[in-house]
C-alpha atoms as a PDB file:
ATOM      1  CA  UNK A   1     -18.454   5.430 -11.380  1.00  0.00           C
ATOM      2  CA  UNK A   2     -17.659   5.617  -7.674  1.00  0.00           C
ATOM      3  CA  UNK A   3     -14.314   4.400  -6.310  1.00  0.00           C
ATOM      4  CA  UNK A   4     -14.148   1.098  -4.402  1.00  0.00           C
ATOM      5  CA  UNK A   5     -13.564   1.477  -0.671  1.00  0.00           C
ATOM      6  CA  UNK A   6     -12.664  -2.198   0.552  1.00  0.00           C
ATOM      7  CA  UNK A   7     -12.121  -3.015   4.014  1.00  0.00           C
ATOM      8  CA  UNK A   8     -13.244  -5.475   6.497  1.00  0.00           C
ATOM      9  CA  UNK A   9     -14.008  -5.382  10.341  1.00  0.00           C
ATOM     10  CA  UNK A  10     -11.352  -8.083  11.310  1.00  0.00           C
ATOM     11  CA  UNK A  11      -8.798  -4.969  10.404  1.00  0.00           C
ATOM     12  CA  UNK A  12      -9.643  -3.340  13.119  1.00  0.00           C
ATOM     13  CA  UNK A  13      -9.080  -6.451  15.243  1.00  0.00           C
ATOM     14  CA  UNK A  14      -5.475  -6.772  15.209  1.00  0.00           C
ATOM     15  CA  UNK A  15      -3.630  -4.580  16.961  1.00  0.00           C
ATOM     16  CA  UNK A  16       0.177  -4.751  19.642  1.00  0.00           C
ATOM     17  CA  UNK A  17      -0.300  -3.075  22.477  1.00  0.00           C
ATOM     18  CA  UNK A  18      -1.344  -0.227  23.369  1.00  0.00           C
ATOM     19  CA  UNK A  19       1.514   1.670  23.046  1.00  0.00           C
ATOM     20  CA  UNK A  20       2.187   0.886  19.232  1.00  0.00           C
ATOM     21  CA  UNK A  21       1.345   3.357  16.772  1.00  0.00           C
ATOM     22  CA  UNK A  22      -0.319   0.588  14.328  1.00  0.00           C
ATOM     23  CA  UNK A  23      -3.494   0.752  16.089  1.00  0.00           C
ATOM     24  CA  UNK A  24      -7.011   0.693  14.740  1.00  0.00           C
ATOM     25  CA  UNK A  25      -7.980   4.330  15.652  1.00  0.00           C
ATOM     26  CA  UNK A  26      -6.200   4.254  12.111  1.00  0.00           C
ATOM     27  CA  UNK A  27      -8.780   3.206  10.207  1.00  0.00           C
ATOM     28  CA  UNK A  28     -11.344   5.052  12.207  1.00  0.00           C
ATOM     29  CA  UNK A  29      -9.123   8.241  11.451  1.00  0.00           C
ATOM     30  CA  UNK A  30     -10.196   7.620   7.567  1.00  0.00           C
ATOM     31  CA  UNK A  31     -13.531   7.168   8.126  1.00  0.00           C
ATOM     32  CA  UNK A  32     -14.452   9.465  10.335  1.00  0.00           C
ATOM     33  CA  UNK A  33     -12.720  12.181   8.128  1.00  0.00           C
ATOM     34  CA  UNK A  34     -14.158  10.549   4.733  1.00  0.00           C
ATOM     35  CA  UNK A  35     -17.273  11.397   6.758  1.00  0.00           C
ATOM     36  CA  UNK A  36     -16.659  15.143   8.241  1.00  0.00           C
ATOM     37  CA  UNK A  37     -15.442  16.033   4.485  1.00  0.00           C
ATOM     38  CA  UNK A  38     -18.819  14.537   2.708  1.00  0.00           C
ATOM     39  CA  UNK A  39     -16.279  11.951   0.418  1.00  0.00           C
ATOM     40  CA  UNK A  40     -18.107   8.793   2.159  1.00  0.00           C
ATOM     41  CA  UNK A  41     -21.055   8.683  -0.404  1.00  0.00           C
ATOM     42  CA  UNK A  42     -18.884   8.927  -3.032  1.00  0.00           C
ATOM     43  CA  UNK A  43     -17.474   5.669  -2.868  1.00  0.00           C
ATOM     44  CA  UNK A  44     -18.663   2.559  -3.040  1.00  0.00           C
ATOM     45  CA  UNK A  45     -18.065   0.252  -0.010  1.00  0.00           C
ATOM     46  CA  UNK A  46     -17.246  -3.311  -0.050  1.00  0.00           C
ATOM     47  CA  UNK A  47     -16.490  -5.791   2.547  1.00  0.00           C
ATOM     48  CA  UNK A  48     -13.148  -7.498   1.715  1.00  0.00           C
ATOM     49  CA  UNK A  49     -12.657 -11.108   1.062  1.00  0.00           C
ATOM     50  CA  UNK A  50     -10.026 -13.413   2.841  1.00  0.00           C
ATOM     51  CA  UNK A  51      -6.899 -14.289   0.073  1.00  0.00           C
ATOM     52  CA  UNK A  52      -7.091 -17.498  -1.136  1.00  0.00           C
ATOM     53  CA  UNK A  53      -3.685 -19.589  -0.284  1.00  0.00           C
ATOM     54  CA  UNK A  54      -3.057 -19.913  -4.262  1.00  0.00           C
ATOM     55  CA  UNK A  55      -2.957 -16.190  -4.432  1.00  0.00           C
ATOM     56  CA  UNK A  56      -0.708 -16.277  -1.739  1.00  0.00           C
ATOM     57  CA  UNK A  57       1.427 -18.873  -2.595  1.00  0.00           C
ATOM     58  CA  UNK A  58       2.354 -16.078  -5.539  1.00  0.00           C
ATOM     59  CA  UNK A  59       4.310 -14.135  -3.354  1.00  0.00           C
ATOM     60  CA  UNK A  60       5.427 -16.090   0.350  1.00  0.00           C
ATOM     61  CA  UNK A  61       6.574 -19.512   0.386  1.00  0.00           C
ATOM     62  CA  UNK A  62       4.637 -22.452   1.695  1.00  0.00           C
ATOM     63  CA  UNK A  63       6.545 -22.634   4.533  1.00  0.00           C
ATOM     64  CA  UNK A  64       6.116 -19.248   5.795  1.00  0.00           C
ATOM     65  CA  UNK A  65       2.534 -19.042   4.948  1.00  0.00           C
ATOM     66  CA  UNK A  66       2.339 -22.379   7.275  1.00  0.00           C
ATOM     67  CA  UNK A  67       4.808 -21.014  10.072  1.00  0.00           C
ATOM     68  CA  UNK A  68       2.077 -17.444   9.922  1.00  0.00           C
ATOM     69  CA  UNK A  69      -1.023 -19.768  10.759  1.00  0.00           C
ATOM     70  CA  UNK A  70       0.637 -21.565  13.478  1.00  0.00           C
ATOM     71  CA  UNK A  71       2.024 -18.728  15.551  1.00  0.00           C
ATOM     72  CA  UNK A  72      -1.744 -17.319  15.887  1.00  0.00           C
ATOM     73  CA  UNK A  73      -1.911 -17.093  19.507  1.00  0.00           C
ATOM     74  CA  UNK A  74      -5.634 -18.481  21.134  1.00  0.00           C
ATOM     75  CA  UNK A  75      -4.759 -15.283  23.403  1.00  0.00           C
ATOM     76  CA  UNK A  76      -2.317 -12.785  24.084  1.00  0.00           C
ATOM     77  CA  UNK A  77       0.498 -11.859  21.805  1.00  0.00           C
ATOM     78  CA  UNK A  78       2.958 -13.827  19.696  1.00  0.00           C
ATOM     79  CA  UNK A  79       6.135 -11.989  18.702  1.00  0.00           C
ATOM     80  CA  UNK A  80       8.141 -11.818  15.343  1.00  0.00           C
ATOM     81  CA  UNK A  81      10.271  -8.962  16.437  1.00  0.00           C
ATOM     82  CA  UNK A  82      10.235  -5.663  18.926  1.00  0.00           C
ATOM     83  CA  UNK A  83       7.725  -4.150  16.895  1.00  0.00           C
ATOM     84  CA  UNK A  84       5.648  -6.667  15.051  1.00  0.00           C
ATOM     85  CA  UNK A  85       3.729  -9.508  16.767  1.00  0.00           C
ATOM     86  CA  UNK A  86       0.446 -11.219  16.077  1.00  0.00           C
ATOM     87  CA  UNK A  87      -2.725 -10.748  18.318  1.00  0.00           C
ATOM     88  CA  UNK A  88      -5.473 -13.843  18.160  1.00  0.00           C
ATOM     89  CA  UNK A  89      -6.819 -11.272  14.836  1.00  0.00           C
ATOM     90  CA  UNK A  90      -3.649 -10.885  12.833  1.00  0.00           C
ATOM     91  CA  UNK A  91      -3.550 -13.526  10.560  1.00  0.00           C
ATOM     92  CA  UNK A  92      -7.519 -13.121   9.695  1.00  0.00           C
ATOM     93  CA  UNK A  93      -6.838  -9.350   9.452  1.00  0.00           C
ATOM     94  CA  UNK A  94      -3.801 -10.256   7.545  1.00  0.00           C
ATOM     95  CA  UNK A  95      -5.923 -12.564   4.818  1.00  0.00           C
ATOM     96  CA  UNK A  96      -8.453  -9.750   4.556  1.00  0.00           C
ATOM     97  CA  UNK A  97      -5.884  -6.868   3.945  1.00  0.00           C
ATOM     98  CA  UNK A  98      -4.244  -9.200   1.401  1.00  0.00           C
ATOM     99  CA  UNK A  99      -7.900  -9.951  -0.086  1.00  0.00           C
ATOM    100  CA  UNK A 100      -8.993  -6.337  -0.469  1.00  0.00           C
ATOM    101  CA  UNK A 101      -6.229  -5.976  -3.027  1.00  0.00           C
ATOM    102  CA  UNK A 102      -7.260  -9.215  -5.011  1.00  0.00           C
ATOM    103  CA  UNK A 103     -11.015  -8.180  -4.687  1.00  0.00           C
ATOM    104  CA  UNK A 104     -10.290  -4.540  -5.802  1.00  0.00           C
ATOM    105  CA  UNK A 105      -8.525  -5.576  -8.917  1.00  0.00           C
ATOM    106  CA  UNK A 106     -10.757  -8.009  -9.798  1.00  0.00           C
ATOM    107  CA  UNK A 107     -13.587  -5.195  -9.745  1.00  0.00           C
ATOM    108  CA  UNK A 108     -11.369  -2.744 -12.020  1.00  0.00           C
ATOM    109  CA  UNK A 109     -10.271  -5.118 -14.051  1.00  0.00           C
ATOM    110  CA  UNK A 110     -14.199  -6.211 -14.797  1.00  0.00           C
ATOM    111  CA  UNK A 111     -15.328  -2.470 -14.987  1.00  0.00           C
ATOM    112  CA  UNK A 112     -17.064  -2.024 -11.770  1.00  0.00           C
ATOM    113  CA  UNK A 113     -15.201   1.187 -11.366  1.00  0.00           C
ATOM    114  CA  UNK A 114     -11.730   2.509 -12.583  1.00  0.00           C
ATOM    115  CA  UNK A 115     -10.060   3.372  -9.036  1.00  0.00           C
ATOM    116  CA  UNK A 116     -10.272   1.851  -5.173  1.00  0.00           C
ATOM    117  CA  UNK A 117      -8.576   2.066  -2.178  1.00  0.00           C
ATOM    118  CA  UNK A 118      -8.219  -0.623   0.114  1.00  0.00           C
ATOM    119  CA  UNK A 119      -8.615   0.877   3.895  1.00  0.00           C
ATOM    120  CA  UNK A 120      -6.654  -2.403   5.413  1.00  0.00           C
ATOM    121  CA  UNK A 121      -4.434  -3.386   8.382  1.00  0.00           C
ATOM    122  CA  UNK A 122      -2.106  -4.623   8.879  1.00  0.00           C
ATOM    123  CA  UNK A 123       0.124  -2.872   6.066  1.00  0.00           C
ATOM    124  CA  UNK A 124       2.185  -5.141   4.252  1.00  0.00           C
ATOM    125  CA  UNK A 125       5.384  -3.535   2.202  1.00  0.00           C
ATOM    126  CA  UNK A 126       7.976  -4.803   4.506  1.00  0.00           C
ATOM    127  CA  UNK A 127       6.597  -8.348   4.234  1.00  0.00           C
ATOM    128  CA  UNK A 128       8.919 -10.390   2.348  1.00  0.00           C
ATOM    129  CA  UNK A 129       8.493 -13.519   0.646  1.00  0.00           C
ATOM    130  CA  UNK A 130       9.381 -15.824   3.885  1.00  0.00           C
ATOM    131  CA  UNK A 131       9.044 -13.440   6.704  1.00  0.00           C
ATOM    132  CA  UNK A 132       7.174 -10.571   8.848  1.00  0.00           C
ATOM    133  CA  UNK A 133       8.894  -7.460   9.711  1.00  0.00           C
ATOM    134  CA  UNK A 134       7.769  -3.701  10.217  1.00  0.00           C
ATOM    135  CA  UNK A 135       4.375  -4.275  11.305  1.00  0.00           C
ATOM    136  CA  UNK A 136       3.819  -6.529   8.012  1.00  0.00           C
ATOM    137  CA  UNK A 137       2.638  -9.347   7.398  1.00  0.00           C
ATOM    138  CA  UNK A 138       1.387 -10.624   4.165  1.00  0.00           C
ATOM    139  CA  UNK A 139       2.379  -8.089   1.183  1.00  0.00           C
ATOM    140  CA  UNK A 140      -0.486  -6.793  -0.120  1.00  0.00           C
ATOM    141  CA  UNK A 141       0.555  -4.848  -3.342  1.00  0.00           C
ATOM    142  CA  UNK A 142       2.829  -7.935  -4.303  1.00  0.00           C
ATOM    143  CA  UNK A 143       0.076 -10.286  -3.872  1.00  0.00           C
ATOM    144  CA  UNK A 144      -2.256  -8.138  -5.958  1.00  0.00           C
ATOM    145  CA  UNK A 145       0.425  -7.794  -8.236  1.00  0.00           C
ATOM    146  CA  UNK A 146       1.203 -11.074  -9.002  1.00  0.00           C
ATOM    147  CA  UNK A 147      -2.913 -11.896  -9.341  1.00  0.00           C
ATOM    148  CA  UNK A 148      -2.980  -9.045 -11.793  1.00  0.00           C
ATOM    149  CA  UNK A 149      -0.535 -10.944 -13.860  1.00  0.00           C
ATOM    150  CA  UNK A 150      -0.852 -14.374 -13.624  1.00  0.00           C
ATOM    151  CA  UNK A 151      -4.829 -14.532 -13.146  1.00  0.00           C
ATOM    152  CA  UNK A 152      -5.923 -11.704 -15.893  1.00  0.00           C
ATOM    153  CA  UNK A 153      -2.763 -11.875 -17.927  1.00  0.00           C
ATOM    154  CA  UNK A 154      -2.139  -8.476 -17.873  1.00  0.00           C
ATOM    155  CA  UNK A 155       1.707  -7.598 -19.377  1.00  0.00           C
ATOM    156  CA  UNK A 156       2.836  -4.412 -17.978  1.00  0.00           C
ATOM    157  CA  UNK A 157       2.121  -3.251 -14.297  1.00  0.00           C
ATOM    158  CA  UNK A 158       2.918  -0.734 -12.018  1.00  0.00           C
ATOM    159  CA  UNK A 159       3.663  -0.431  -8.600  1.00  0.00           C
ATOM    160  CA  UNK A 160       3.824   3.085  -6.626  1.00  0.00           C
ATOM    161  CA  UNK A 161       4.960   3.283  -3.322  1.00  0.00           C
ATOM    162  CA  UNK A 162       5.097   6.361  -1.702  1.00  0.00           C
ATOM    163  CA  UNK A 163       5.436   5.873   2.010  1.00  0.00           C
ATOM    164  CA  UNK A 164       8.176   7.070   3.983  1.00  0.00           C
ATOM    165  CA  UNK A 165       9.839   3.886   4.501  1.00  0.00           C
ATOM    166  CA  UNK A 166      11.815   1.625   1.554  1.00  0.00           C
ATOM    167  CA  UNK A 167       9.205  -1.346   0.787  1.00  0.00           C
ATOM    168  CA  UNK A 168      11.716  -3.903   1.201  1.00  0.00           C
ATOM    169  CA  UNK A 169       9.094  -6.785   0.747  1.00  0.00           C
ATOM    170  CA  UNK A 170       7.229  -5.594  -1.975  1.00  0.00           C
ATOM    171  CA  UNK A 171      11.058  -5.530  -3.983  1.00  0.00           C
ATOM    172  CA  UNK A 172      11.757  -8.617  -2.631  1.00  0.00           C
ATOM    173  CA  UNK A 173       8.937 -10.071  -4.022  1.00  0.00           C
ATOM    174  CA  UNK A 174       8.723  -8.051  -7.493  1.00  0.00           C
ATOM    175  CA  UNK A 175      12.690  -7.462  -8.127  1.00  0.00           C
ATOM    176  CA  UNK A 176      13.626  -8.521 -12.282  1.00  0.00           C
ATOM    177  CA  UNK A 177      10.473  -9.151 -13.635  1.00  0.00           C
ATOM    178  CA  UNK A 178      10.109  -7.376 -16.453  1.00  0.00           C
ATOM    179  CA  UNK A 179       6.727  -6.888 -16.323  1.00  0.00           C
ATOM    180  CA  UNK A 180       6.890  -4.955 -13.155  1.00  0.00           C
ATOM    181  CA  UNK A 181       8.267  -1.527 -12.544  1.00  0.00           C
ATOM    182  CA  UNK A 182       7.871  -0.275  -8.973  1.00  0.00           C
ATOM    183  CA  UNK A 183       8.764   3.848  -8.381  1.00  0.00           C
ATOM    184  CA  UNK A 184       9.485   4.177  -4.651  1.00  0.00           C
ATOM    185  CA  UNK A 185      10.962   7.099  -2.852  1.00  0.00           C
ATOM    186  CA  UNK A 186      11.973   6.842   0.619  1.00  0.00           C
ATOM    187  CA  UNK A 187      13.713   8.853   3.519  1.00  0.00           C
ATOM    188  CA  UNK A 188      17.618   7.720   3.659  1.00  0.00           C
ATOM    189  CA  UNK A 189      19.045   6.469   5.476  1.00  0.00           C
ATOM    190  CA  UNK A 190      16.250   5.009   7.566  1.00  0.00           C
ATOM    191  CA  UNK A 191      14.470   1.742   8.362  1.00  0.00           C
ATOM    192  CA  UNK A 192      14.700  -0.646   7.054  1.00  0.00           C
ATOM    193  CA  UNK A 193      17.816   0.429   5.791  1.00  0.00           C
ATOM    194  CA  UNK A 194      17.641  -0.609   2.286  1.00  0.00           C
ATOM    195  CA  UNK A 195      16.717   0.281  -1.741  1.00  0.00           C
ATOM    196  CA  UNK A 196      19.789   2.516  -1.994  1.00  0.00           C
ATOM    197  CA  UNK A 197      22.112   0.104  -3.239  1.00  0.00           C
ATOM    198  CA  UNK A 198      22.295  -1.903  -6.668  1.00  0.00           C
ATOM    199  CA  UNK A 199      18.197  -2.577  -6.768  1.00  0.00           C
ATOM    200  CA  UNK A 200      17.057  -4.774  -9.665  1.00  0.00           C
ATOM    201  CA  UNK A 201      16.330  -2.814 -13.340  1.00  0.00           C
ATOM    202  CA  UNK A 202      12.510  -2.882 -12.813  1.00  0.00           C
ATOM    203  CA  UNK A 203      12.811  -1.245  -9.707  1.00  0.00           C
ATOM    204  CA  UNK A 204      13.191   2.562  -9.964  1.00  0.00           C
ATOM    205  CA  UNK A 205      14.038   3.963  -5.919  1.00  0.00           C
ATOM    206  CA  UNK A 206      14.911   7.261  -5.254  1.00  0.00           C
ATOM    207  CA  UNK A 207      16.105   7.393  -1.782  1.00  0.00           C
ATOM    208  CA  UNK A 208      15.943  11.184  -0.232  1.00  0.00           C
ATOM    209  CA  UNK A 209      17.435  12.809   2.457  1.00  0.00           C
ATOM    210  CA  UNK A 210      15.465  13.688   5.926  1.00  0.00           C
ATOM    211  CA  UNK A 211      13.267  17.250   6.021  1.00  0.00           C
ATOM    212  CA  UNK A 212      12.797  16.746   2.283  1.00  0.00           C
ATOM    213  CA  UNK A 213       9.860  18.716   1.058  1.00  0.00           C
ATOM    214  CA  UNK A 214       7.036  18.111  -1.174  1.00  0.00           C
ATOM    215  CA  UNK A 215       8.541  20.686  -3.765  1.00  0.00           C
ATOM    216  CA  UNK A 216      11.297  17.966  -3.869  1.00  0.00           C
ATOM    217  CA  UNK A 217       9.107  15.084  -4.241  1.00  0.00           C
ATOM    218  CA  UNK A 218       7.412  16.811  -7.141  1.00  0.00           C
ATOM    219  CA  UNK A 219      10.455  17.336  -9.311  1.00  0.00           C
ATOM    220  CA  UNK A 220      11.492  13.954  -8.647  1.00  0.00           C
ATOM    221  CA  UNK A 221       7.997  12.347  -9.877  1.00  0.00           C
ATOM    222  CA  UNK A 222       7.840  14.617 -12.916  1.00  0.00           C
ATOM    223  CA  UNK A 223      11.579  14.410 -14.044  1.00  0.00           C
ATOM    224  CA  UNK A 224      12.246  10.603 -12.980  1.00  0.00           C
ATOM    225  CA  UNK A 225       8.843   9.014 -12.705  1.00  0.00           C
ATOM    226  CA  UNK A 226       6.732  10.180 -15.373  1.00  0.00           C
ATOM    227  CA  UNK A 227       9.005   9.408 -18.159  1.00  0.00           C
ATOM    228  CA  UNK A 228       9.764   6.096 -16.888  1.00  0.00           C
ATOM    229  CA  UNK A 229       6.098   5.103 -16.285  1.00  0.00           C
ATOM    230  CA  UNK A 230       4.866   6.877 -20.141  1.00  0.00           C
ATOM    231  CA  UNK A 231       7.760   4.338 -21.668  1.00  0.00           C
ATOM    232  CA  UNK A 232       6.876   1.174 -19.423  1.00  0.00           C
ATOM    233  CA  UNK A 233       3.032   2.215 -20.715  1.00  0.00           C
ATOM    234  CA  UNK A 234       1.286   0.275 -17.685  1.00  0.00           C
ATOM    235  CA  UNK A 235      -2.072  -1.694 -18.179  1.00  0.00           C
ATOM    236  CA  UNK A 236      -2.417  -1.213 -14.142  1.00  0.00           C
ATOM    237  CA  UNK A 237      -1.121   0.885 -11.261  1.00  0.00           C
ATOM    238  CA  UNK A 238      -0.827   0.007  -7.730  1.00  0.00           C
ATOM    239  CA  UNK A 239      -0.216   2.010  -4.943  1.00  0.00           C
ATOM    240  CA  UNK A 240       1.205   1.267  -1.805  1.00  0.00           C
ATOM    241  CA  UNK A 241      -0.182   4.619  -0.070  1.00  0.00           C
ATOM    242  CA  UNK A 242       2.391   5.340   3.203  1.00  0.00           C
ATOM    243  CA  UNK A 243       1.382   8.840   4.669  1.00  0.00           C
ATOM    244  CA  UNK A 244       4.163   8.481   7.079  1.00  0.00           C
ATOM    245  CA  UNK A 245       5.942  10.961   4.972  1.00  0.00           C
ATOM    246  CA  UNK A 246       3.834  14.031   5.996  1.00  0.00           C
ATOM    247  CA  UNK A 247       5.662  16.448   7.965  1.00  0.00           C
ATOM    248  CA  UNK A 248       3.068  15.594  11.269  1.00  0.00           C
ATOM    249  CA  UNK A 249       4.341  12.036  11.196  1.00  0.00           C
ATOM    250  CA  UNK A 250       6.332  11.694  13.879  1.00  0.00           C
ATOM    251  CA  UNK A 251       7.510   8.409  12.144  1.00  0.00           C
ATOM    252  CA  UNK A 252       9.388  10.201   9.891  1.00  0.00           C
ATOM    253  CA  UNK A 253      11.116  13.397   9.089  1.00  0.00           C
ATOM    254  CA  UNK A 254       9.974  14.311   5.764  1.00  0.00           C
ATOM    255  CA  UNK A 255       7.837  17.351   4.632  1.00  0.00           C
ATOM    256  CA  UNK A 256       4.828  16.554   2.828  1.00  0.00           C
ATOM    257  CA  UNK A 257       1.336  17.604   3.416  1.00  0.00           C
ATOM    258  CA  UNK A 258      -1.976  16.451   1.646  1.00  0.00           C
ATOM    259  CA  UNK A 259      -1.754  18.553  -1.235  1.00  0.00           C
ATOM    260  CA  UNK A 260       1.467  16.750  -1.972  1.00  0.00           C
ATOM    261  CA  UNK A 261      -0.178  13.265  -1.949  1.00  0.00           C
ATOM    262  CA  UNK A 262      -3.088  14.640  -3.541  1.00  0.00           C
ATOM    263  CA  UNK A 263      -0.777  15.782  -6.414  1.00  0.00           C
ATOM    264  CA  UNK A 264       0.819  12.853  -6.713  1.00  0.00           C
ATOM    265  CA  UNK A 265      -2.076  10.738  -6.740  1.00  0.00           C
ATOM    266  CA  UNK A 266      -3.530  12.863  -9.827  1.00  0.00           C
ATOM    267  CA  UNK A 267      -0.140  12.015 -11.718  1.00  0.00           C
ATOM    268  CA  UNK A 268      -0.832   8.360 -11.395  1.00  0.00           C
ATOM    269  CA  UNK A 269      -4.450   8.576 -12.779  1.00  0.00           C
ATOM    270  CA  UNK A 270      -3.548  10.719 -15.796  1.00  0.00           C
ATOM    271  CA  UNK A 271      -0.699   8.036 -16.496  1.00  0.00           C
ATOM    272  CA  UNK A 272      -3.494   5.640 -16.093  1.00  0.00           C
ATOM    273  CA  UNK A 273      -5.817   7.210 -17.962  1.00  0.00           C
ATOM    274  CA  UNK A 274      -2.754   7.664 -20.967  1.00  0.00           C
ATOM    275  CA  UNK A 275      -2.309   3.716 -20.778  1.00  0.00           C
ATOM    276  CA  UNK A 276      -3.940   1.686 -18.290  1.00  0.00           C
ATOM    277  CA  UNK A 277      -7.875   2.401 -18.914  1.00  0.00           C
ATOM    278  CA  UNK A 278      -7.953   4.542 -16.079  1.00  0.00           C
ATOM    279  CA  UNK A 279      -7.438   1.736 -13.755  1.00  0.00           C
ATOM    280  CA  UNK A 280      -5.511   2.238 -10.273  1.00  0.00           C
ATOM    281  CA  UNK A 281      -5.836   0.599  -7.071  1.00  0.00           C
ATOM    282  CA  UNK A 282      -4.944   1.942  -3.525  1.00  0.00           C
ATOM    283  CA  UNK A 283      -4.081   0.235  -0.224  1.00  0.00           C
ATOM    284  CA  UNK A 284      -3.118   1.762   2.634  1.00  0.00           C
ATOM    285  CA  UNK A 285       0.204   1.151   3.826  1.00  0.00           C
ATOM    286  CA  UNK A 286       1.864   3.906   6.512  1.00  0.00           C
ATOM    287  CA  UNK A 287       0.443   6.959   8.297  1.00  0.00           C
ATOM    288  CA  UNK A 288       0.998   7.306  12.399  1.00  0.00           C
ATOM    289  CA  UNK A 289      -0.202  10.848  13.042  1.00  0.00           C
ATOM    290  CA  UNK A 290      -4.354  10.146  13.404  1.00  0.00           C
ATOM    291  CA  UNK A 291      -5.390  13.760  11.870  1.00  0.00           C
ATOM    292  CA  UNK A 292      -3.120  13.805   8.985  1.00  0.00           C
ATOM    293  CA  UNK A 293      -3.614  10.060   8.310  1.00  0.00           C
ATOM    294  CA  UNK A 294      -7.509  11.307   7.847  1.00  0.00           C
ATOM    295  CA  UNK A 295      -6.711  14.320   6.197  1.00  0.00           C
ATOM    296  CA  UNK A 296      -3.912  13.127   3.441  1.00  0.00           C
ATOM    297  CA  UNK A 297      -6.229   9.476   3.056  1.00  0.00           C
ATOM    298  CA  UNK A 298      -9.033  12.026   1.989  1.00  0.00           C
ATOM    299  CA  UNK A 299      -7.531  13.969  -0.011  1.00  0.00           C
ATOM    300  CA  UNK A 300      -5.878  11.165  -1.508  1.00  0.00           C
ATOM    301  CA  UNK A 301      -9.307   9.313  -2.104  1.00  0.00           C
ATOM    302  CA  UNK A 302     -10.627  12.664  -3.760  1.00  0.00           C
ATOM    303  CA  UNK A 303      -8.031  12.533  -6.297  1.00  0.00           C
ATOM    304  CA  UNK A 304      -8.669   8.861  -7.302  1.00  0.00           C
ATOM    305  CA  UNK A 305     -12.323   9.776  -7.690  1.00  0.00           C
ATOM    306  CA  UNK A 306     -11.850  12.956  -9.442  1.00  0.00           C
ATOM    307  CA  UNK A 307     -14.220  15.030  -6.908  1.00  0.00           C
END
């Protein structure tokens, strides 16, 4: 079966000036290198729904879902801090990014294909429950999350994140719920400047220094990860894919390259394939540095679809 490719044209909408590195030649990054590397008929594109409000309502509280939908500006920008604002697109952008999760694991949990990867904007890890920070939004793996449990009564599921930065909002949202466990490493001490101290049981961070390597990032996952994940025995895995971490990324100052994320990615399908039916689902979270956004996104892609 192909892997799912959601996305949706209203991601491509929102964007905060001109100078900020969460722009929409993102997305075009991915497909145009999807494309160039012959992966693009390989996967199976759909266009990606808006989240319903209930699904929401999982994760943010009423209030801040309310407060979200009012600052939409008819024009211009509307400003939640020095980095993160809201364009007349954001909040649709921000519904269809949440949706693509919802929509993707709806499809693997019916069968339509064992992997997807949701190529969405804005991200959404640093989201948190009742606010927007760090170009977030609306949290995307949390919501998809939460609509894994409640709506298909699943028991046991994972949550990956990778990207460079600590995904504050996703552990805000997820922290002691047993049925959770959520692996995260992240550069440290960095934004947002949290996940090294006292995080919840279900919540397994490994904070590393700057300039660490992918040979570093592999030891961890094999010696801290994988036995942790074969115990917890997930049903689902969910990535929040950052590709900040690659050494180009001048958002970061870590070392890894695509065959790092590649690898990585191949560790969470076999662990899926050992408990979960196979089933993992992707959305796109970090990645500044256009060419090896495109390039680690690929490879990335290849390893969910086994090609």
């Amino acid at each position: 079966m192909a892997t799912l490719f959601f996305t949706h044209p209203e991601c491509r909408l929102h964007e905060m000036g001109e100078w900020h590195p969460e722009t929409p030649l993102r997305l075009d990054a991915i497909t145009d290198q999807l494309l160039a590397s012959g992966v693009l008929p390989y996967l199976d594109e759909r266009e990606a729904p808006a989240a319903p409000q209930e699904a929401l309502l999982r994760v943010h509280t009423p209030a801040y879902l309310a407060e979200l939908a009012r600052r939409s500006p008819a024009e211009g920008y509307a400003e939640i801090d020095p980095d993160t604002s809201l364009n007349p697109h954001t909040h649709a952008a921000a519904l269809h990014a949440a949706g693509a999760g919802i929509a993707a694991v709806d499809a693997v949990m019916a069968g339509e294909s064992d992997t997807a990867f949701c190529s969405v904007r804005p991200p959404g890890h640093h989201a948190c429950p009742d606010r927007a920070m760090g170009f977030c939004f609306l949290s995307n793996i949390a919501v998809a999350a939460r609509h894994a449990l409640d709506h298909h009564g699943l028991e046991r599921v994972a949550v990956i994140d990778f990207d460079v930065h600590h995904g504050n909002g996703t552990e805000a949202a997820l922290s002691n719920d047993p049925r959770i466990l959520m692996c995260g490493f992240f550069q440290h001490p960095f934004y947002p400047h949290s996940g090294a101290d006292h995080p919840a049981p279900n919540m397994l961070n490994q904070p590393v220094p700057a300039y660490t390597t992918g040979g570093a990032i592999r030891d961890l996952v094999e010696t801290v990860w994988l036995p942790r994940l074969h115990a917890f025995k997930p049903q689902l895995i969910l990535i929040s894919a950052g590709f900040d971490a690659h050494r180009e990324d001048d958002l970061g100052q870590m070392g890894l390259v695509e065959a790092d994320f590649a690898w990585m990615t191949t560790q969470m399908v076999a662990v899926a394939q050992a408990h979960a039916q196979g089933r993992v689902v992707s959305s796109l979270e970090g990645g500044y540095n256009l060419s090896a956004l495109g390039r680690s996104v690929t490879a990335h892609i290849k390893a969910l679809a086994g090609i």
